[in-house]
Structure formats: C-alpha cells, structure tokens
N, C-alpha and C. Protein backbone atom coordinates (compact mmCIF):
# COMPACT_ATOMS: atom_id res chain seq x y z
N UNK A 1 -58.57 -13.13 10.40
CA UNK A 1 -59.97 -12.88 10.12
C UNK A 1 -60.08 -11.75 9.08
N UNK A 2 -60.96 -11.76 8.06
CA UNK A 2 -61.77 -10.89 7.19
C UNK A 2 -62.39 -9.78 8.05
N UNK A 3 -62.80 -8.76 6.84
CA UNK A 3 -63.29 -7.69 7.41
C UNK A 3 -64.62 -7.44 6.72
N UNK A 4 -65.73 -7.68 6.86
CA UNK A 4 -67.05 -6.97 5.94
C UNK A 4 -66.66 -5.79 5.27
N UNK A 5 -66.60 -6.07 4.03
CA UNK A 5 -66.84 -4.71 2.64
C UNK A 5 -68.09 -3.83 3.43
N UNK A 6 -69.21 -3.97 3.72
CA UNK A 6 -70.18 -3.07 4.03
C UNK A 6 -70.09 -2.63 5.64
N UNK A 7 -70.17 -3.45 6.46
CA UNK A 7 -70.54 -3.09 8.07
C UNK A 7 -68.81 -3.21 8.79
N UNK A 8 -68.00 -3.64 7.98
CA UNK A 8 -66.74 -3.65 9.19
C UNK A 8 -66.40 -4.29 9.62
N UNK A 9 -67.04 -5.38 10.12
CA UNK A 9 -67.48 -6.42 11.05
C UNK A 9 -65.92 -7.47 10.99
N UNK A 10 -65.59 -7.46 11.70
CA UNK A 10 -64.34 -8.65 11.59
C UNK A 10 -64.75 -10.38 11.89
N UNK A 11 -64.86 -11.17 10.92
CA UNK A 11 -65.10 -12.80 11.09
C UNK A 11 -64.53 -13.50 10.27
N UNK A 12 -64.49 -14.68 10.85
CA UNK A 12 -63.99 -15.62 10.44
C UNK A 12 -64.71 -16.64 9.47
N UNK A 13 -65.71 -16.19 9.01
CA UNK A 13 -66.79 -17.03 8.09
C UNK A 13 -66.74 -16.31 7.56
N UNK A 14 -66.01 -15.15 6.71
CA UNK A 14 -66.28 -14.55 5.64
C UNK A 14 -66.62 -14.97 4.09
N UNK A 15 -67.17 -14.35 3.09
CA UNK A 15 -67.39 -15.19 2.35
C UNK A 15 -66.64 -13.89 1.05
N UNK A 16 -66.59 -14.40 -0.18
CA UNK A 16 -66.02 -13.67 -1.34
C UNK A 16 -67.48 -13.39 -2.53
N UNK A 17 -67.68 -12.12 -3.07
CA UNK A 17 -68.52 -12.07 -4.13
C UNK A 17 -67.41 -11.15 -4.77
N UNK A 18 -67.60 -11.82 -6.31
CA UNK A 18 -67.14 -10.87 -7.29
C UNK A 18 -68.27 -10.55 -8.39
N UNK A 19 -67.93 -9.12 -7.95
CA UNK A 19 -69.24 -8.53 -9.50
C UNK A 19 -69.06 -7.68 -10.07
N UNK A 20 -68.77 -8.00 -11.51
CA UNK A 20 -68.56 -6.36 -12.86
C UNK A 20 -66.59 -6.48 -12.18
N UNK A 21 -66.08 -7.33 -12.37
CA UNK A 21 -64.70 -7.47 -11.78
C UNK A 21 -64.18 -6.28 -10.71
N UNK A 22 -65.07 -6.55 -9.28
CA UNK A 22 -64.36 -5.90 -8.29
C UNK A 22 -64.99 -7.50 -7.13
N UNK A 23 -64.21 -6.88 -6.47
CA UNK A 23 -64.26 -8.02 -5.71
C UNK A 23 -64.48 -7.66 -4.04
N UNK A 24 -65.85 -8.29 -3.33
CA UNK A 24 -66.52 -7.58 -1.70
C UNK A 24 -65.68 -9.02 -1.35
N UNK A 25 -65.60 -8.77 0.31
CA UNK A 25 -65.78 -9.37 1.09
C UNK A 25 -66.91 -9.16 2.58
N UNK A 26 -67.75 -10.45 2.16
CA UNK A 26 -68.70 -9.91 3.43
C UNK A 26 -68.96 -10.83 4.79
N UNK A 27 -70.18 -10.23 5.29
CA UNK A 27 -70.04 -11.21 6.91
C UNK A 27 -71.02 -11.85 6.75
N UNK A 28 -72.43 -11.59 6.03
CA UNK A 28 -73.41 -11.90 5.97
C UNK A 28 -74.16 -11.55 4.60
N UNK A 29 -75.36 -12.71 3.99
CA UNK A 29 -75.83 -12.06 3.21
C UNK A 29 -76.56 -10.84 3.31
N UNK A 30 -77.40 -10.66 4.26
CA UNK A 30 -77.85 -9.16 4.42
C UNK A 30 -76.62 -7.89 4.10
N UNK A 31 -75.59 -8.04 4.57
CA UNK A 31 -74.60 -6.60 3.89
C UNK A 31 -73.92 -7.31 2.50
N UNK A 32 -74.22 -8.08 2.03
CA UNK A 32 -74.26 -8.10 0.44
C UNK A 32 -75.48 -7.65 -0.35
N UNK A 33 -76.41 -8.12 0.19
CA UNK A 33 -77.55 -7.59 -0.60
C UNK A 33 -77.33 -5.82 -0.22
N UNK A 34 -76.88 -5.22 0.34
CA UNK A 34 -76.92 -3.90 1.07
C UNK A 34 -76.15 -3.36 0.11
N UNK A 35 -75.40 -4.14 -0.63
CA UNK A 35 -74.04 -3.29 -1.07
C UNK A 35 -74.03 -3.71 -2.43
N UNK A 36 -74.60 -4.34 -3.22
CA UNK A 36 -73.99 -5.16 -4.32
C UNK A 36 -75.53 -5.45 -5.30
N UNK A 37 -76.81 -5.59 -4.35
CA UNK A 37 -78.19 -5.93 -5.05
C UNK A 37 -78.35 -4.39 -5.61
N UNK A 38 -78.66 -4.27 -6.78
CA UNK A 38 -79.59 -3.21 -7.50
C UNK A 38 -80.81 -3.01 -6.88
N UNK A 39 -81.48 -1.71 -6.92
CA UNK A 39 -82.22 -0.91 -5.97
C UNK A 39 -83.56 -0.93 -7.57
N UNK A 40 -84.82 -1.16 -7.07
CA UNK A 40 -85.69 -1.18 -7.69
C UNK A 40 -85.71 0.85 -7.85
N UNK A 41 -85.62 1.04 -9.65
CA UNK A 41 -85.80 1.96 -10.41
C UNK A 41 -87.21 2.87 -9.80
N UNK A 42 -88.09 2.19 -9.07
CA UNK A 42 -89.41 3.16 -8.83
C UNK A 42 -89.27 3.44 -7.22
N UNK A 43 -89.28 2.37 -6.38
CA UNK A 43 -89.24 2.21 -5.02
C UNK A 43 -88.21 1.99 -4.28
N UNK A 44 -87.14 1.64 -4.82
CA UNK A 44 -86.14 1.44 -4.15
C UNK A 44 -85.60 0.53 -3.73
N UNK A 45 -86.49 -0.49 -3.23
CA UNK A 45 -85.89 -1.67 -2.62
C UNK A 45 -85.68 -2.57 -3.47
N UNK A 46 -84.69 -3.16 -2.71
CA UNK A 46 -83.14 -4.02 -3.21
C UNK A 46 -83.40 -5.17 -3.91
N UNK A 47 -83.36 -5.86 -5.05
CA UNK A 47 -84.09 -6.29 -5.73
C UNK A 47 -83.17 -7.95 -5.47
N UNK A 48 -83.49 -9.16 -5.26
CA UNK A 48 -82.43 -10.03 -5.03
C UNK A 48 -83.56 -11.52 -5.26
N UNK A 49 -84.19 -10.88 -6.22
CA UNK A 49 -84.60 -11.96 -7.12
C UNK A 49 -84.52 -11.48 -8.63
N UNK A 50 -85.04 -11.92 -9.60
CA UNK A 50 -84.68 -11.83 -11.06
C UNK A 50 -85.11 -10.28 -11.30
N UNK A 51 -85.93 -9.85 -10.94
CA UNK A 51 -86.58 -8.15 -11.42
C UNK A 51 -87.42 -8.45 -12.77
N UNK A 52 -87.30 -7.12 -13.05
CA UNK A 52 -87.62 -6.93 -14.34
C UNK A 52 -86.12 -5.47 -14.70
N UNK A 53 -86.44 -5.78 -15.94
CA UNK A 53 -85.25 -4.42 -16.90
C UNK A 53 -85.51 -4.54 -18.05
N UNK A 54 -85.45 -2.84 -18.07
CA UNK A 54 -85.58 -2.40 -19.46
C UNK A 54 -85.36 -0.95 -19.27
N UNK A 55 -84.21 -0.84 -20.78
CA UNK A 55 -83.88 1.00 -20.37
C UNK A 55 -82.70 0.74 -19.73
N UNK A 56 -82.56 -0.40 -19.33
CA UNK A 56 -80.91 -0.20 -18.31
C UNK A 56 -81.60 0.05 -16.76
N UNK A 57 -83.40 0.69 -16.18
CA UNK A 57 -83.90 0.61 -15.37
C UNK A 57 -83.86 -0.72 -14.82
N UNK A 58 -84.10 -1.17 -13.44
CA UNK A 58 -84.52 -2.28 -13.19
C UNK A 58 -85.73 -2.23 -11.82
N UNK A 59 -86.69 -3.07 -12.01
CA UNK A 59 -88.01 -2.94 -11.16
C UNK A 59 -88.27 -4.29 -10.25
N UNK A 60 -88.70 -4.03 -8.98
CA UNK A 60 -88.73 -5.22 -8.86
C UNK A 60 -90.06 -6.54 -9.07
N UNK A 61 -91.28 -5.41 -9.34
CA UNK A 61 -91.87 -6.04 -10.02
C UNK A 61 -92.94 -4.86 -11.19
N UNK A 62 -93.97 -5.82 -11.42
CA UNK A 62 -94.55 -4.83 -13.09
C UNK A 62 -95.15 -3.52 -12.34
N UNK A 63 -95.94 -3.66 -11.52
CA UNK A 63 -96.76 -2.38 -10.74
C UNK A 63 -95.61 -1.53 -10.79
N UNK A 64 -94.14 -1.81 -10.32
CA UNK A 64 -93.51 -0.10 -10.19
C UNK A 64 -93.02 -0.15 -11.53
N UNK A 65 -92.49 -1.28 -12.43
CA UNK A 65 -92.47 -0.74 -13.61
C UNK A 65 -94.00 0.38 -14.38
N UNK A 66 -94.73 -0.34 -14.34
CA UNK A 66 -96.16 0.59 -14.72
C UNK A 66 -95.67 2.35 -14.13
N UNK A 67 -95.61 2.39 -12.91
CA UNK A 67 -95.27 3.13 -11.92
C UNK A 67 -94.22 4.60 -12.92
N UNK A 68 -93.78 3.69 -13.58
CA UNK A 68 -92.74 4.49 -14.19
C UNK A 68 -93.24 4.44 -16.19
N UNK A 69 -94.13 4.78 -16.35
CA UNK A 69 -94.47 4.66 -17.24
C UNK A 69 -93.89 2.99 -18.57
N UNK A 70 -93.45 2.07 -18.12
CA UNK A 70 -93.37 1.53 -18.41
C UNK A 70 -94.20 0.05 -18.62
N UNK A 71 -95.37 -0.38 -19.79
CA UNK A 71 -96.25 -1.22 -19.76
C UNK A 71 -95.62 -2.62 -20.14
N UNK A 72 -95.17 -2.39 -20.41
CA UNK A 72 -94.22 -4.10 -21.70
C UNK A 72 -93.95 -5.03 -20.52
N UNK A 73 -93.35 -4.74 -19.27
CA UNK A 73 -93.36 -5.80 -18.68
C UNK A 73 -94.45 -6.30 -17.75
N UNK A 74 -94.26 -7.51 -17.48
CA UNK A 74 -95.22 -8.19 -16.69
C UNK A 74 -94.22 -9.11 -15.69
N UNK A 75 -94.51 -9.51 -14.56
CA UNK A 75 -94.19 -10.54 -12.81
C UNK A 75 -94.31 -12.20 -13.87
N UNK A 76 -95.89 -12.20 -14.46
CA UNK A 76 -96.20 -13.47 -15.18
C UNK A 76 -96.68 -13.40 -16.76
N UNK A 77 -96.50 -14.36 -16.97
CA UNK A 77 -96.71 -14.20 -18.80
C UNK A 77 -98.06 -14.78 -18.86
C-alpha cells in the first residue's frame, strides 16, 4: 500500500499527480486539492477550477481580483 503525500493515510487506491515535475501520491481528491491547488491571491481559497491570473497572481473569481486592485479581468465576457 501507498502512503498520502498530504494526510499519511496508508491505501490501497492510491492515485499519482505529477506537477511542475515533482511527483504526490494521494488518498483522495480532497488532500490533493489541499496540497497541489493554488490558493486564490485575495481570499485564499483553493482554486480547482480555471481562476483567473495575471501578475503571476491567481483569483478565483473577478470580485477578489477587483479586491486586489485588479479591473481587466472578468468570471464572463
């Protein structure tokens, strides 16, 4: 059995993500998103749909971009 990269957890359904060439092993998607999703630039939370970026920042949607002085992006066009 595998070991969760984030929680420890020892199972046998482990699964493999590689990202920016390092390589997790986890138990669940929740401790991948925990460990591996980018953290919205204004608020924090874990962003594990498309975002927004710019600056190398990333938001998870336009309000906390705004939030951060940033107008250019928009959620919809």
């Amino acid at each position: 059995m595998a070991r969760c990269d984030y929680c420890g957890n020892e199972y046998d359904k482990t699964f493999e993500v590689t990202l920016g060439g390092n390589n997790y092993t986890f138990d669940s998607f929740e401790c991948a998103i925990q460990l591996v999703a980018p953290a919205c630039n204004h608020c924090g939370v874990k962003v594990i749909g498309h975002g927004l970026e710019m600056n190398g920042a990333i938001y998870c949607c336009d309000h906390c971009a705004r939030k951060e002085g940033i107008e250019l992006l928009r959620d919809r066009a």
